[in-house]
N, C-alpha and C. Protein backbone atom coordinates (compact mmCIF):
# COMPACT_ATOMS: atom_id res chain seq x y z
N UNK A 1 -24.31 -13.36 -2.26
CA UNK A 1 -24.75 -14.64 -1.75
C UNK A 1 -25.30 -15.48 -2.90
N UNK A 2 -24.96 -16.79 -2.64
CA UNK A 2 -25.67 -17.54 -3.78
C UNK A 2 -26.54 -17.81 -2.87
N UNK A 3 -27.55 -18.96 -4.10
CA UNK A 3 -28.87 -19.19 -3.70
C UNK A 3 -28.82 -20.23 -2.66
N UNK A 4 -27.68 -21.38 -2.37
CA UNK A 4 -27.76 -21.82 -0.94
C UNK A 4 -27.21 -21.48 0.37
N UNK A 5 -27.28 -19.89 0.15
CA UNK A 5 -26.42 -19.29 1.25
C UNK A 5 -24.87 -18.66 1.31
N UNK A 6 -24.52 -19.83 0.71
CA UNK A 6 -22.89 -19.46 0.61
C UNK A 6 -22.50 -18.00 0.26
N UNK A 7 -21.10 -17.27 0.42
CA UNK A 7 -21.11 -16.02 0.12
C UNK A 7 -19.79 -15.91 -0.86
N UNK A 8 -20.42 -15.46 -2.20
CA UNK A 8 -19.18 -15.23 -2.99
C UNK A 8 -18.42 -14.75 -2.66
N UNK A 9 -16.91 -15.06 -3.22
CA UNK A 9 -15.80 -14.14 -3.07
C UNK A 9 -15.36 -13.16 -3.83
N UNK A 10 -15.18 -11.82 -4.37
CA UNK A 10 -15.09 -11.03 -4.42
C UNK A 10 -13.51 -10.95 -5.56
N UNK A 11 -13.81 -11.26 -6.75
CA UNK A 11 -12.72 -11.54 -7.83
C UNK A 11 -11.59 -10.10 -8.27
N UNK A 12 -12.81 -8.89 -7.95
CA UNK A 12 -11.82 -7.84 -8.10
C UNK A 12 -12.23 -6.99 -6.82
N UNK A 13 -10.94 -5.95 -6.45
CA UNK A 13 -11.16 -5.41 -5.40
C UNK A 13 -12.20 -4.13 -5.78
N UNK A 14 -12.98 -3.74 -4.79
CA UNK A 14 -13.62 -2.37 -5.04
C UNK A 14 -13.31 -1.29 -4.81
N UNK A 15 -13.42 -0.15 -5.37
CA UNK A 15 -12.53 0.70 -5.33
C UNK A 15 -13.21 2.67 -4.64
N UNK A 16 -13.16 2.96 -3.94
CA UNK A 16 -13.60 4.60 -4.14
C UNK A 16 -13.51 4.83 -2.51
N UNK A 17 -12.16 5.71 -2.15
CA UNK A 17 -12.20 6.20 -1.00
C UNK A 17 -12.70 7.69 -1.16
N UNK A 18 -13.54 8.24 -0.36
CA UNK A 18 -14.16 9.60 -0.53
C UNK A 18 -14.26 9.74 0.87
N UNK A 19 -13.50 10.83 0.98
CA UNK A 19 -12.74 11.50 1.99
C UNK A 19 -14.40 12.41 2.63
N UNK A 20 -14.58 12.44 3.88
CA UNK A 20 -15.84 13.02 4.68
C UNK A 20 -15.57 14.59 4.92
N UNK A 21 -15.54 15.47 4.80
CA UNK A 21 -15.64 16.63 5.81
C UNK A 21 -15.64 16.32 7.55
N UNK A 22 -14.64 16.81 8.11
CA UNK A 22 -14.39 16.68 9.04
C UNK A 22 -14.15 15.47 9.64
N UNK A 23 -13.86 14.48 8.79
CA UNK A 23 -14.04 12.52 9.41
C UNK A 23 -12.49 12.68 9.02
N UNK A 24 -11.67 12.43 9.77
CA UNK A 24 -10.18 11.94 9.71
C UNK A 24 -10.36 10.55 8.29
N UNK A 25 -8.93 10.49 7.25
CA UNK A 25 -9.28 9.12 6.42
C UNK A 25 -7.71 8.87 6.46
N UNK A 26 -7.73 7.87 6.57
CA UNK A 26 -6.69 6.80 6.79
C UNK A 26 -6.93 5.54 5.77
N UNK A 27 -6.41 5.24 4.85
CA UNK A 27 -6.24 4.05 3.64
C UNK A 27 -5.11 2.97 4.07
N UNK A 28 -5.36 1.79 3.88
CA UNK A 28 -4.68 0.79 3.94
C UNK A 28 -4.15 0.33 2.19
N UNK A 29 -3.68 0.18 1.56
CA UNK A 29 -3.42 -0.18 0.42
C UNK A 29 -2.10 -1.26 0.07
N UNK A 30 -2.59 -2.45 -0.60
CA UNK A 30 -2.13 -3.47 -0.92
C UNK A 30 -1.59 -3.31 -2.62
N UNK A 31 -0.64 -3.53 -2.83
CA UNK A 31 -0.34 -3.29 -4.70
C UNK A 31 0.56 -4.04 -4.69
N UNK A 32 0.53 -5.51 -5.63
CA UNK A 32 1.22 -6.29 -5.93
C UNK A 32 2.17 -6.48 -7.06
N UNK A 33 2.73 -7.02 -7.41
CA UNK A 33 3.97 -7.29 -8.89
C UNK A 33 3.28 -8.39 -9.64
N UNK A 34 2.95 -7.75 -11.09
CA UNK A 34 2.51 -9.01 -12.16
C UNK A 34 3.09 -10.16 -11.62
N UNK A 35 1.78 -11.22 -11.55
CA UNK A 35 2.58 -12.54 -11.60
C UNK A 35 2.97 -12.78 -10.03
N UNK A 36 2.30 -11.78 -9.27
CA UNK A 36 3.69 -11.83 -7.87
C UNK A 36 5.05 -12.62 -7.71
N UNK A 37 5.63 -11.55 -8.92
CA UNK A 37 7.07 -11.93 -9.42
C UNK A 37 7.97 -11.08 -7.82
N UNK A 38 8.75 -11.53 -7.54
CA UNK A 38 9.58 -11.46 -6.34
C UNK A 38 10.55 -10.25 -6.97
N UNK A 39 10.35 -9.23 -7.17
CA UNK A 39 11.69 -8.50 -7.32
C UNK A 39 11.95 -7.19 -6.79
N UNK A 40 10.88 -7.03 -5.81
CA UNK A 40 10.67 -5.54 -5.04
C UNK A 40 11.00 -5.34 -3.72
N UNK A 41 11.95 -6.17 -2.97
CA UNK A 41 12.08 -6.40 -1.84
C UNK A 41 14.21 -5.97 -1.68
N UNK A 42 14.29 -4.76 -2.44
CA UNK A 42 15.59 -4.28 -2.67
C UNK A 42 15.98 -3.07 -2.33
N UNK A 43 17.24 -2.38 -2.07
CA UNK A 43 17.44 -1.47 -1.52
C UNK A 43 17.03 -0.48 -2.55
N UNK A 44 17.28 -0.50 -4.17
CA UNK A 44 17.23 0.06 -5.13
C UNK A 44 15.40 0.73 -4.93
N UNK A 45 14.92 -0.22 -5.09
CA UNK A 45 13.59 -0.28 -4.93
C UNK A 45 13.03 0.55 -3.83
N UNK A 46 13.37 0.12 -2.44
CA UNK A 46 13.12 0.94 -1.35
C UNK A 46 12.98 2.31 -1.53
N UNK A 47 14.57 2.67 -1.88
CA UNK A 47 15.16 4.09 -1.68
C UNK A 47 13.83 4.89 -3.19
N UNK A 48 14.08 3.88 -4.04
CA UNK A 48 13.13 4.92 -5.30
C UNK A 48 11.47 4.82 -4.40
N UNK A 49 11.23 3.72 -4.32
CA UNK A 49 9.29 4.12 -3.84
C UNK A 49 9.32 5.49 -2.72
N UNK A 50 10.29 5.38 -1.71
CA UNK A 50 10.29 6.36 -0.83
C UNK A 50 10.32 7.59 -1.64
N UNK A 51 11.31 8.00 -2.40
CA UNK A 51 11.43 9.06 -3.39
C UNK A 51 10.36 9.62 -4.25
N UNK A 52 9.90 8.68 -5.41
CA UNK A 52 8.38 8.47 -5.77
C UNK A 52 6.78 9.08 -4.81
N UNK A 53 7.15 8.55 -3.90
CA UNK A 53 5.98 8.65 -2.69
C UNK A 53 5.94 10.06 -2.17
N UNK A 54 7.23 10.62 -1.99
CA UNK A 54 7.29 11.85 -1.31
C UNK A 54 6.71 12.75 -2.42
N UNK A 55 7.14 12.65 -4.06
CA UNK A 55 6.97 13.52 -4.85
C UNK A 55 5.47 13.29 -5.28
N UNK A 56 4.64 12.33 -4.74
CA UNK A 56 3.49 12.17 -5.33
C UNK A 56 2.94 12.70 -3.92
N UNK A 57 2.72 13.62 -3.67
CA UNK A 57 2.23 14.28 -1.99
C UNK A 57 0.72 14.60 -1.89
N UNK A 58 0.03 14.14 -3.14
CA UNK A 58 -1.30 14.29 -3.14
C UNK A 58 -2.54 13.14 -1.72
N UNK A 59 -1.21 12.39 -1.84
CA UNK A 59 -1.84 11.29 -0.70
C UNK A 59 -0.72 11.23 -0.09
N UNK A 60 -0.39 11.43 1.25
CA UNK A 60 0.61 11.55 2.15
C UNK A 60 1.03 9.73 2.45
N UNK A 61 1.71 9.11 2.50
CA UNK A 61 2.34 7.91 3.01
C UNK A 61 3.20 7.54 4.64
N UNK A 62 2.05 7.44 5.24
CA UNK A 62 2.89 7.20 6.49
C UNK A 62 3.27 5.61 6.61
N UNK A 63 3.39 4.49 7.21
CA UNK A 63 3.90 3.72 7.75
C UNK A 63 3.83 2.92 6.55
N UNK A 64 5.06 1.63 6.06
CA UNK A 64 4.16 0.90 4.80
C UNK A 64 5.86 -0.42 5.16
N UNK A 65 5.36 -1.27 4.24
CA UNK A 65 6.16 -2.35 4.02
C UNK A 65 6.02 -2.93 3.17
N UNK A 66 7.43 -3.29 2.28
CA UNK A 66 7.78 -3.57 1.16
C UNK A 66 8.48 -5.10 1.43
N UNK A 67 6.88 -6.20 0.15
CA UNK A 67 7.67 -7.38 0.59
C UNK A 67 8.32 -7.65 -0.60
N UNK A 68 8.90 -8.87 -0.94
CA UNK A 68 9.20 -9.08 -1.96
C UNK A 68 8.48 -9.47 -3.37
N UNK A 69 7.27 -9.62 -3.00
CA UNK A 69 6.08 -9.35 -4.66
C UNK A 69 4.89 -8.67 -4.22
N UNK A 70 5.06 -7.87 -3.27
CA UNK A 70 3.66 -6.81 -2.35
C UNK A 70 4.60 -5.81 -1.76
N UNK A 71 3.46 -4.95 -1.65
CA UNK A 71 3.99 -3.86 -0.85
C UNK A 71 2.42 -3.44 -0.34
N UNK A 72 2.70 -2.99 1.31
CA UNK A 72 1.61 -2.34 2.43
C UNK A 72 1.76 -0.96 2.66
N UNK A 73 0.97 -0.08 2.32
CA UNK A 73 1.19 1.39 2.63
C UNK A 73 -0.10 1.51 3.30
N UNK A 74 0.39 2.73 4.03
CA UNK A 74 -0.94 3.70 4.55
C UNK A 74 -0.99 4.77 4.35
N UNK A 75 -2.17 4.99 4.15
CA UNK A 75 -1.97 7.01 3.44
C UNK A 75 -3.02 7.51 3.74
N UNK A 76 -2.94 9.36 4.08
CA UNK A 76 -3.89 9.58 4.22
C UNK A 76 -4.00 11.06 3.10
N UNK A 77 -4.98 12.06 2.62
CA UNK A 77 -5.08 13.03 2.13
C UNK A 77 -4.17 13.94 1.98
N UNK A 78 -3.27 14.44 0.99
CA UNK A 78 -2.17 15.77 1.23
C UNK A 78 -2.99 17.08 1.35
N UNK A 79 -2.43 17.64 0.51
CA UNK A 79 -2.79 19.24 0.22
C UNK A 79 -4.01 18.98 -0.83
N UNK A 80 -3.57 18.70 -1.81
CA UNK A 80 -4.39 18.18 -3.20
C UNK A 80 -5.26 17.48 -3.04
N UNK A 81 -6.29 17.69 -4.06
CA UNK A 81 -7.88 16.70 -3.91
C UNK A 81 -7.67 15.85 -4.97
N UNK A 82 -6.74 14.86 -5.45
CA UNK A 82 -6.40 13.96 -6.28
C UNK A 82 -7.08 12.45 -5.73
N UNK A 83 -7.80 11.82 -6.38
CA UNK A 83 -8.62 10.65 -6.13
C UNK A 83 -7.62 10.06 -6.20
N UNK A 84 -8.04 8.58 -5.01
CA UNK A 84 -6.81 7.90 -4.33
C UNK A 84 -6.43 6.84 -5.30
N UNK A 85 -7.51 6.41 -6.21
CA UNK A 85 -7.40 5.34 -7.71
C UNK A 85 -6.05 6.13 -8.29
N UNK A 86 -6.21 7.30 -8.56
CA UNK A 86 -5.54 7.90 -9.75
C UNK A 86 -4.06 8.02 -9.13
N UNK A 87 -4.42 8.64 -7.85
CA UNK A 87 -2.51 8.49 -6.87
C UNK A 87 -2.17 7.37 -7.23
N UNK A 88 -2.45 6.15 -7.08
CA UNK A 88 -2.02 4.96 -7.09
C UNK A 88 -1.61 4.78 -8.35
N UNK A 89 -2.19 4.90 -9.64
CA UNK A 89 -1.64 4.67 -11.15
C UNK A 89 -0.20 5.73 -10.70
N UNK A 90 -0.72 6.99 -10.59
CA UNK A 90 0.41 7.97 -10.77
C UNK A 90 1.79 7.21 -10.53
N UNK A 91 1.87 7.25 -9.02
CA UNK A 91 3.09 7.01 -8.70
C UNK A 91 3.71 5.17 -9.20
N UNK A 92 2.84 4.34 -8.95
CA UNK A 92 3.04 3.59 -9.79
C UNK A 92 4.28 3.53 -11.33
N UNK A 93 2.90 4.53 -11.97
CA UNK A 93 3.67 5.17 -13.38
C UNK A 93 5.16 5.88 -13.12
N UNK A 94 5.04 6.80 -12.35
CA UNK A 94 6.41 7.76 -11.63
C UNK A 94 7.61 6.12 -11.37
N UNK A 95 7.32 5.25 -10.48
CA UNK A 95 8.40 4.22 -10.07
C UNK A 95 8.65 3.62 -11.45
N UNK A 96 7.80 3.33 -12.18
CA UNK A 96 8.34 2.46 -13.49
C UNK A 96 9.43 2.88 -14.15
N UNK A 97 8.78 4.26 -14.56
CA UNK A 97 9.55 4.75 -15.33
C UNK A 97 11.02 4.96 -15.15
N UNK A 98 11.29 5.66 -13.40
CA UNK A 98 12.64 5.67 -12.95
C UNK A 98 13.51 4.57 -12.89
N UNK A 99 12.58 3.62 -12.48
CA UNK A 99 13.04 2.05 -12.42
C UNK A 99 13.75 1.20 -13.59
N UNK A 100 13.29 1.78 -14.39
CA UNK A 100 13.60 0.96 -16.29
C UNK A 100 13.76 -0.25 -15.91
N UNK A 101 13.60 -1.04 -15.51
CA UNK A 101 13.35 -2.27 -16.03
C UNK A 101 11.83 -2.53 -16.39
N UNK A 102 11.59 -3.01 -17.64
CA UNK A 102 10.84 -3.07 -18.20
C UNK A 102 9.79 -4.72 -17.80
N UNK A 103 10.45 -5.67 -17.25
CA UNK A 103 9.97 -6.55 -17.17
C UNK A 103 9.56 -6.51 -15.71
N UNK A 104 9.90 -5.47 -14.60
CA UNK A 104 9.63 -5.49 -13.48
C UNK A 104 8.22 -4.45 -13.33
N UNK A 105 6.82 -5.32 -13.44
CA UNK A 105 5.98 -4.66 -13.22
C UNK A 105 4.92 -4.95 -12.54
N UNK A 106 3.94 -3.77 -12.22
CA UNK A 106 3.22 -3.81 -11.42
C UNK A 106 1.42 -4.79 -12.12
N UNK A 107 0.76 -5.16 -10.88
CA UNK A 107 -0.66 -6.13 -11.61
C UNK A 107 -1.48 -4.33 -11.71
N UNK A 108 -2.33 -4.61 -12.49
CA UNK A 108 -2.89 -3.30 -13.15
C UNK A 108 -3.74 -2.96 -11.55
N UNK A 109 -4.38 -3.78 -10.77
CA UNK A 109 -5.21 -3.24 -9.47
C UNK A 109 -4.66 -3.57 -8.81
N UNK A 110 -5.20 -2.53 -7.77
CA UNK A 110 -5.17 -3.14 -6.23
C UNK A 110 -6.20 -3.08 -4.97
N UNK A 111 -5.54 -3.35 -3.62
CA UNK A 111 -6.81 -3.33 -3.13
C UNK A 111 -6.49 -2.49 -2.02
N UNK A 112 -7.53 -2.11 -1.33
CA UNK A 112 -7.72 -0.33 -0.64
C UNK A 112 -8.64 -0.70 0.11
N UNK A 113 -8.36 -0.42 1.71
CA UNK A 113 -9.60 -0.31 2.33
C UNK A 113 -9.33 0.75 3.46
N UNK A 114 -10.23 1.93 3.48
CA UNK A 114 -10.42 2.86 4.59
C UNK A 114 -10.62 2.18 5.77
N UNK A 115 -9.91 2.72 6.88
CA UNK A 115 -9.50 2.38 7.98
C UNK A 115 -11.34 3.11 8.61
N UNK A 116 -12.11 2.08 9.25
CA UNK A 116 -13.14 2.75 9.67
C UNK A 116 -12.88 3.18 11.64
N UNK A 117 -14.26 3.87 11.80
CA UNK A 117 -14.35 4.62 12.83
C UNK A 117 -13.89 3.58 14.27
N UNK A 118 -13.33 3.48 15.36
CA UNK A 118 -12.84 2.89 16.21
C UNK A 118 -12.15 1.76 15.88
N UNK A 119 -11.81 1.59 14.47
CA UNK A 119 -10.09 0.83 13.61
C UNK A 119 -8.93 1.28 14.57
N UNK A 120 -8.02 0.79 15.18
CA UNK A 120 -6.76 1.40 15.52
C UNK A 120 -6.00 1.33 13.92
N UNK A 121 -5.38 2.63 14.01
CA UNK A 121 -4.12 2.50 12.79
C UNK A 121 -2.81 1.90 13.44
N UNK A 122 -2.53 1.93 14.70
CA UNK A 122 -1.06 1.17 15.22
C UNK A 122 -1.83 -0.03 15.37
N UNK A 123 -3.02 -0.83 15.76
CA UNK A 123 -2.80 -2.40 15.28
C UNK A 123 -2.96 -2.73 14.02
N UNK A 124 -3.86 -1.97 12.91
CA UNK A 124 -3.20 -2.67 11.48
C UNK A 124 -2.35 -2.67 11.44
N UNK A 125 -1.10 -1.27 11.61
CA UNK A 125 0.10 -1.92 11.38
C UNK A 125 0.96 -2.45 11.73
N UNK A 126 0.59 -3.26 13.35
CA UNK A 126 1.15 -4.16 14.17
C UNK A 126 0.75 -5.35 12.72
N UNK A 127 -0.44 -5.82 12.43
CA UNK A 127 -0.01 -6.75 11.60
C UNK A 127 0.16 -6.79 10.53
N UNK A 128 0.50 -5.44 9.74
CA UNK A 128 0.86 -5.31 8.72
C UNK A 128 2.62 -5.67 8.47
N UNK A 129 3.25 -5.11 9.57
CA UNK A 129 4.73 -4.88 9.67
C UNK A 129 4.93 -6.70 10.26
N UNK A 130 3.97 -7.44 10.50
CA UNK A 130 4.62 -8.81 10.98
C UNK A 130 4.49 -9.66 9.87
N UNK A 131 4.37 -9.34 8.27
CA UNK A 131 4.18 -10.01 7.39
C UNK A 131 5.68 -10.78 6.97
N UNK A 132 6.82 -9.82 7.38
CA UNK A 132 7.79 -10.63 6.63
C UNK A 132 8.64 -11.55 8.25
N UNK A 133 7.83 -11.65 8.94
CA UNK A 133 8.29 -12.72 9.98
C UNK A 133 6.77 -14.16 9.84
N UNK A 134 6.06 -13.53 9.56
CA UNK A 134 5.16 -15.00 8.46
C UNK A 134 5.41 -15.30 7.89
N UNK A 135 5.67 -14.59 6.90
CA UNK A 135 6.57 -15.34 5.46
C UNK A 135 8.01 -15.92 5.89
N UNK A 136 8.68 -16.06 6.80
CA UNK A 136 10.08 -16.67 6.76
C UNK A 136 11.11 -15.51 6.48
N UNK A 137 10.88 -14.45 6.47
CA UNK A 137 11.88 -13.96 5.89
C UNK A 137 13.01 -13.30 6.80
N UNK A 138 12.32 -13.68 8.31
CA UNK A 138 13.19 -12.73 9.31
C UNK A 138 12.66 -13.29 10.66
N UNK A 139 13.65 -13.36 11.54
CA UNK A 139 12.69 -13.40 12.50
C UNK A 139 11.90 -12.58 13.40
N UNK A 140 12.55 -11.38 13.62
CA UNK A 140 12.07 -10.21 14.01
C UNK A 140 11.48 -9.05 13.55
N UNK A 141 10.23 -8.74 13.63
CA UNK A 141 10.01 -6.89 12.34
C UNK A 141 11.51 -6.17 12.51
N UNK A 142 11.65 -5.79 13.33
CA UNK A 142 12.68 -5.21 13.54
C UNK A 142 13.81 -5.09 12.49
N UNK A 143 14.08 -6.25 12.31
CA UNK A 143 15.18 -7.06 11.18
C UNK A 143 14.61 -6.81 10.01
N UNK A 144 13.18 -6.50 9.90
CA UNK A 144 13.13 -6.58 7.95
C UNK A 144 13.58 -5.04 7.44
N UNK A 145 14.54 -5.01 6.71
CA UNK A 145 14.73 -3.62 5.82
C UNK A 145 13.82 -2.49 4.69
N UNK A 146 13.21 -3.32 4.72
CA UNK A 146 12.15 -2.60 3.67
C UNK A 146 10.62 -1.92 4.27
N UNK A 147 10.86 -1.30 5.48
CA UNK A 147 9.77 -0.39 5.79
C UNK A 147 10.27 0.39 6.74
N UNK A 148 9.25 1.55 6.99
CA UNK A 148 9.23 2.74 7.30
C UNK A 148 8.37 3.65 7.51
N UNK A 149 8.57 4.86 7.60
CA UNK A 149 6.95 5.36 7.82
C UNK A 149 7.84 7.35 6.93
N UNK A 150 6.96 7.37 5.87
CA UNK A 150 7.57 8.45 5.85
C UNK A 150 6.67 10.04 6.07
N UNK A 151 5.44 9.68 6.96
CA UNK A 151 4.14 11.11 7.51
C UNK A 151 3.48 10.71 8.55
N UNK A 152 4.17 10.86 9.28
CA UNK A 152 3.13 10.47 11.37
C UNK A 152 1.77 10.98 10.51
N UNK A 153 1.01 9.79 10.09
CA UNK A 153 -0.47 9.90 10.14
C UNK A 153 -1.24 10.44 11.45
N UNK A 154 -2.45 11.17 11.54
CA UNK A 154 -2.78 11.22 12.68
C UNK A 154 -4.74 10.51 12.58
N UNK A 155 -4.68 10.05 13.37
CA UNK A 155 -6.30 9.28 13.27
C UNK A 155 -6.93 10.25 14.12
């Protein structure tokens, strides 16, 4: 808050999901393209993040959508106790590399927010999955190609 009330806005996202003993965790995660350069909204692309995602199993990926300079995932804990910052560089790092194009890259952060206690996870991603019928890009979810769900999360 500044001093006449008003409430700053928040320039970088904050970061540290820490998983409870016995509390179900469910992550929402936003990760954009330097520049939100438009070039991630491809079959090439699709088929590798899905690939990428499965082999990075430290954070499981259930439902997510891929726009054309963003992408929406949800994830929750795998097997592995790998901090959810560091999953995110990982696989990140893992897509680049397979990807080679060198000029197609990711903004160094992103933003993450734990799904809290009486959150539905099917209405975030009721409006997570209606992003590319806001944007113009379709008229129906149905119709957009670039999402999926690849781990029935359970809340």
């Amino acid at each position: 808050m500044t001093n006449d009330g008003r409430r700053l806005g928040r320039k970088k996202p904050a970061h540290g999901v820490f998983p409870e003993p016995g509390k179900p965790v469910i992550v929402c995660l936003t990760v954009c393209t330097k520049h939100r350069r438009s070039w991630l909204a491809t079959d090439a692309c699709h088929t590798l993040l899905r690939r990428v995602w499965m082999e990075a199993a430290a954070w499981l990926v259930g439902r997510y959508v891929i726009m054309p300079d963003h992408l929406h995932l949800f994830a929750a804990p795998g097997e592995l106790a790998i901090d959810f910052d560091a999953w995110g560089k990982y696989w990140k790092r893992q897509f680049s590399i397979a990807h080679g194009q060198s000029h197609h890259r990711w903004q160094t952060d992103h933003w993450d927010r734990r799904l809290r206690s009486g959150e539905s996870y099917a209405e975030k991603w009721d409006y997570v999955r209606h992003n590319p019928v806001r944007e113009g890009l379709v008229k129906n979810v149905e119709d957009w190609p670039f999402q999926g769900e690849l781990n029935e999360l359970r809340w």
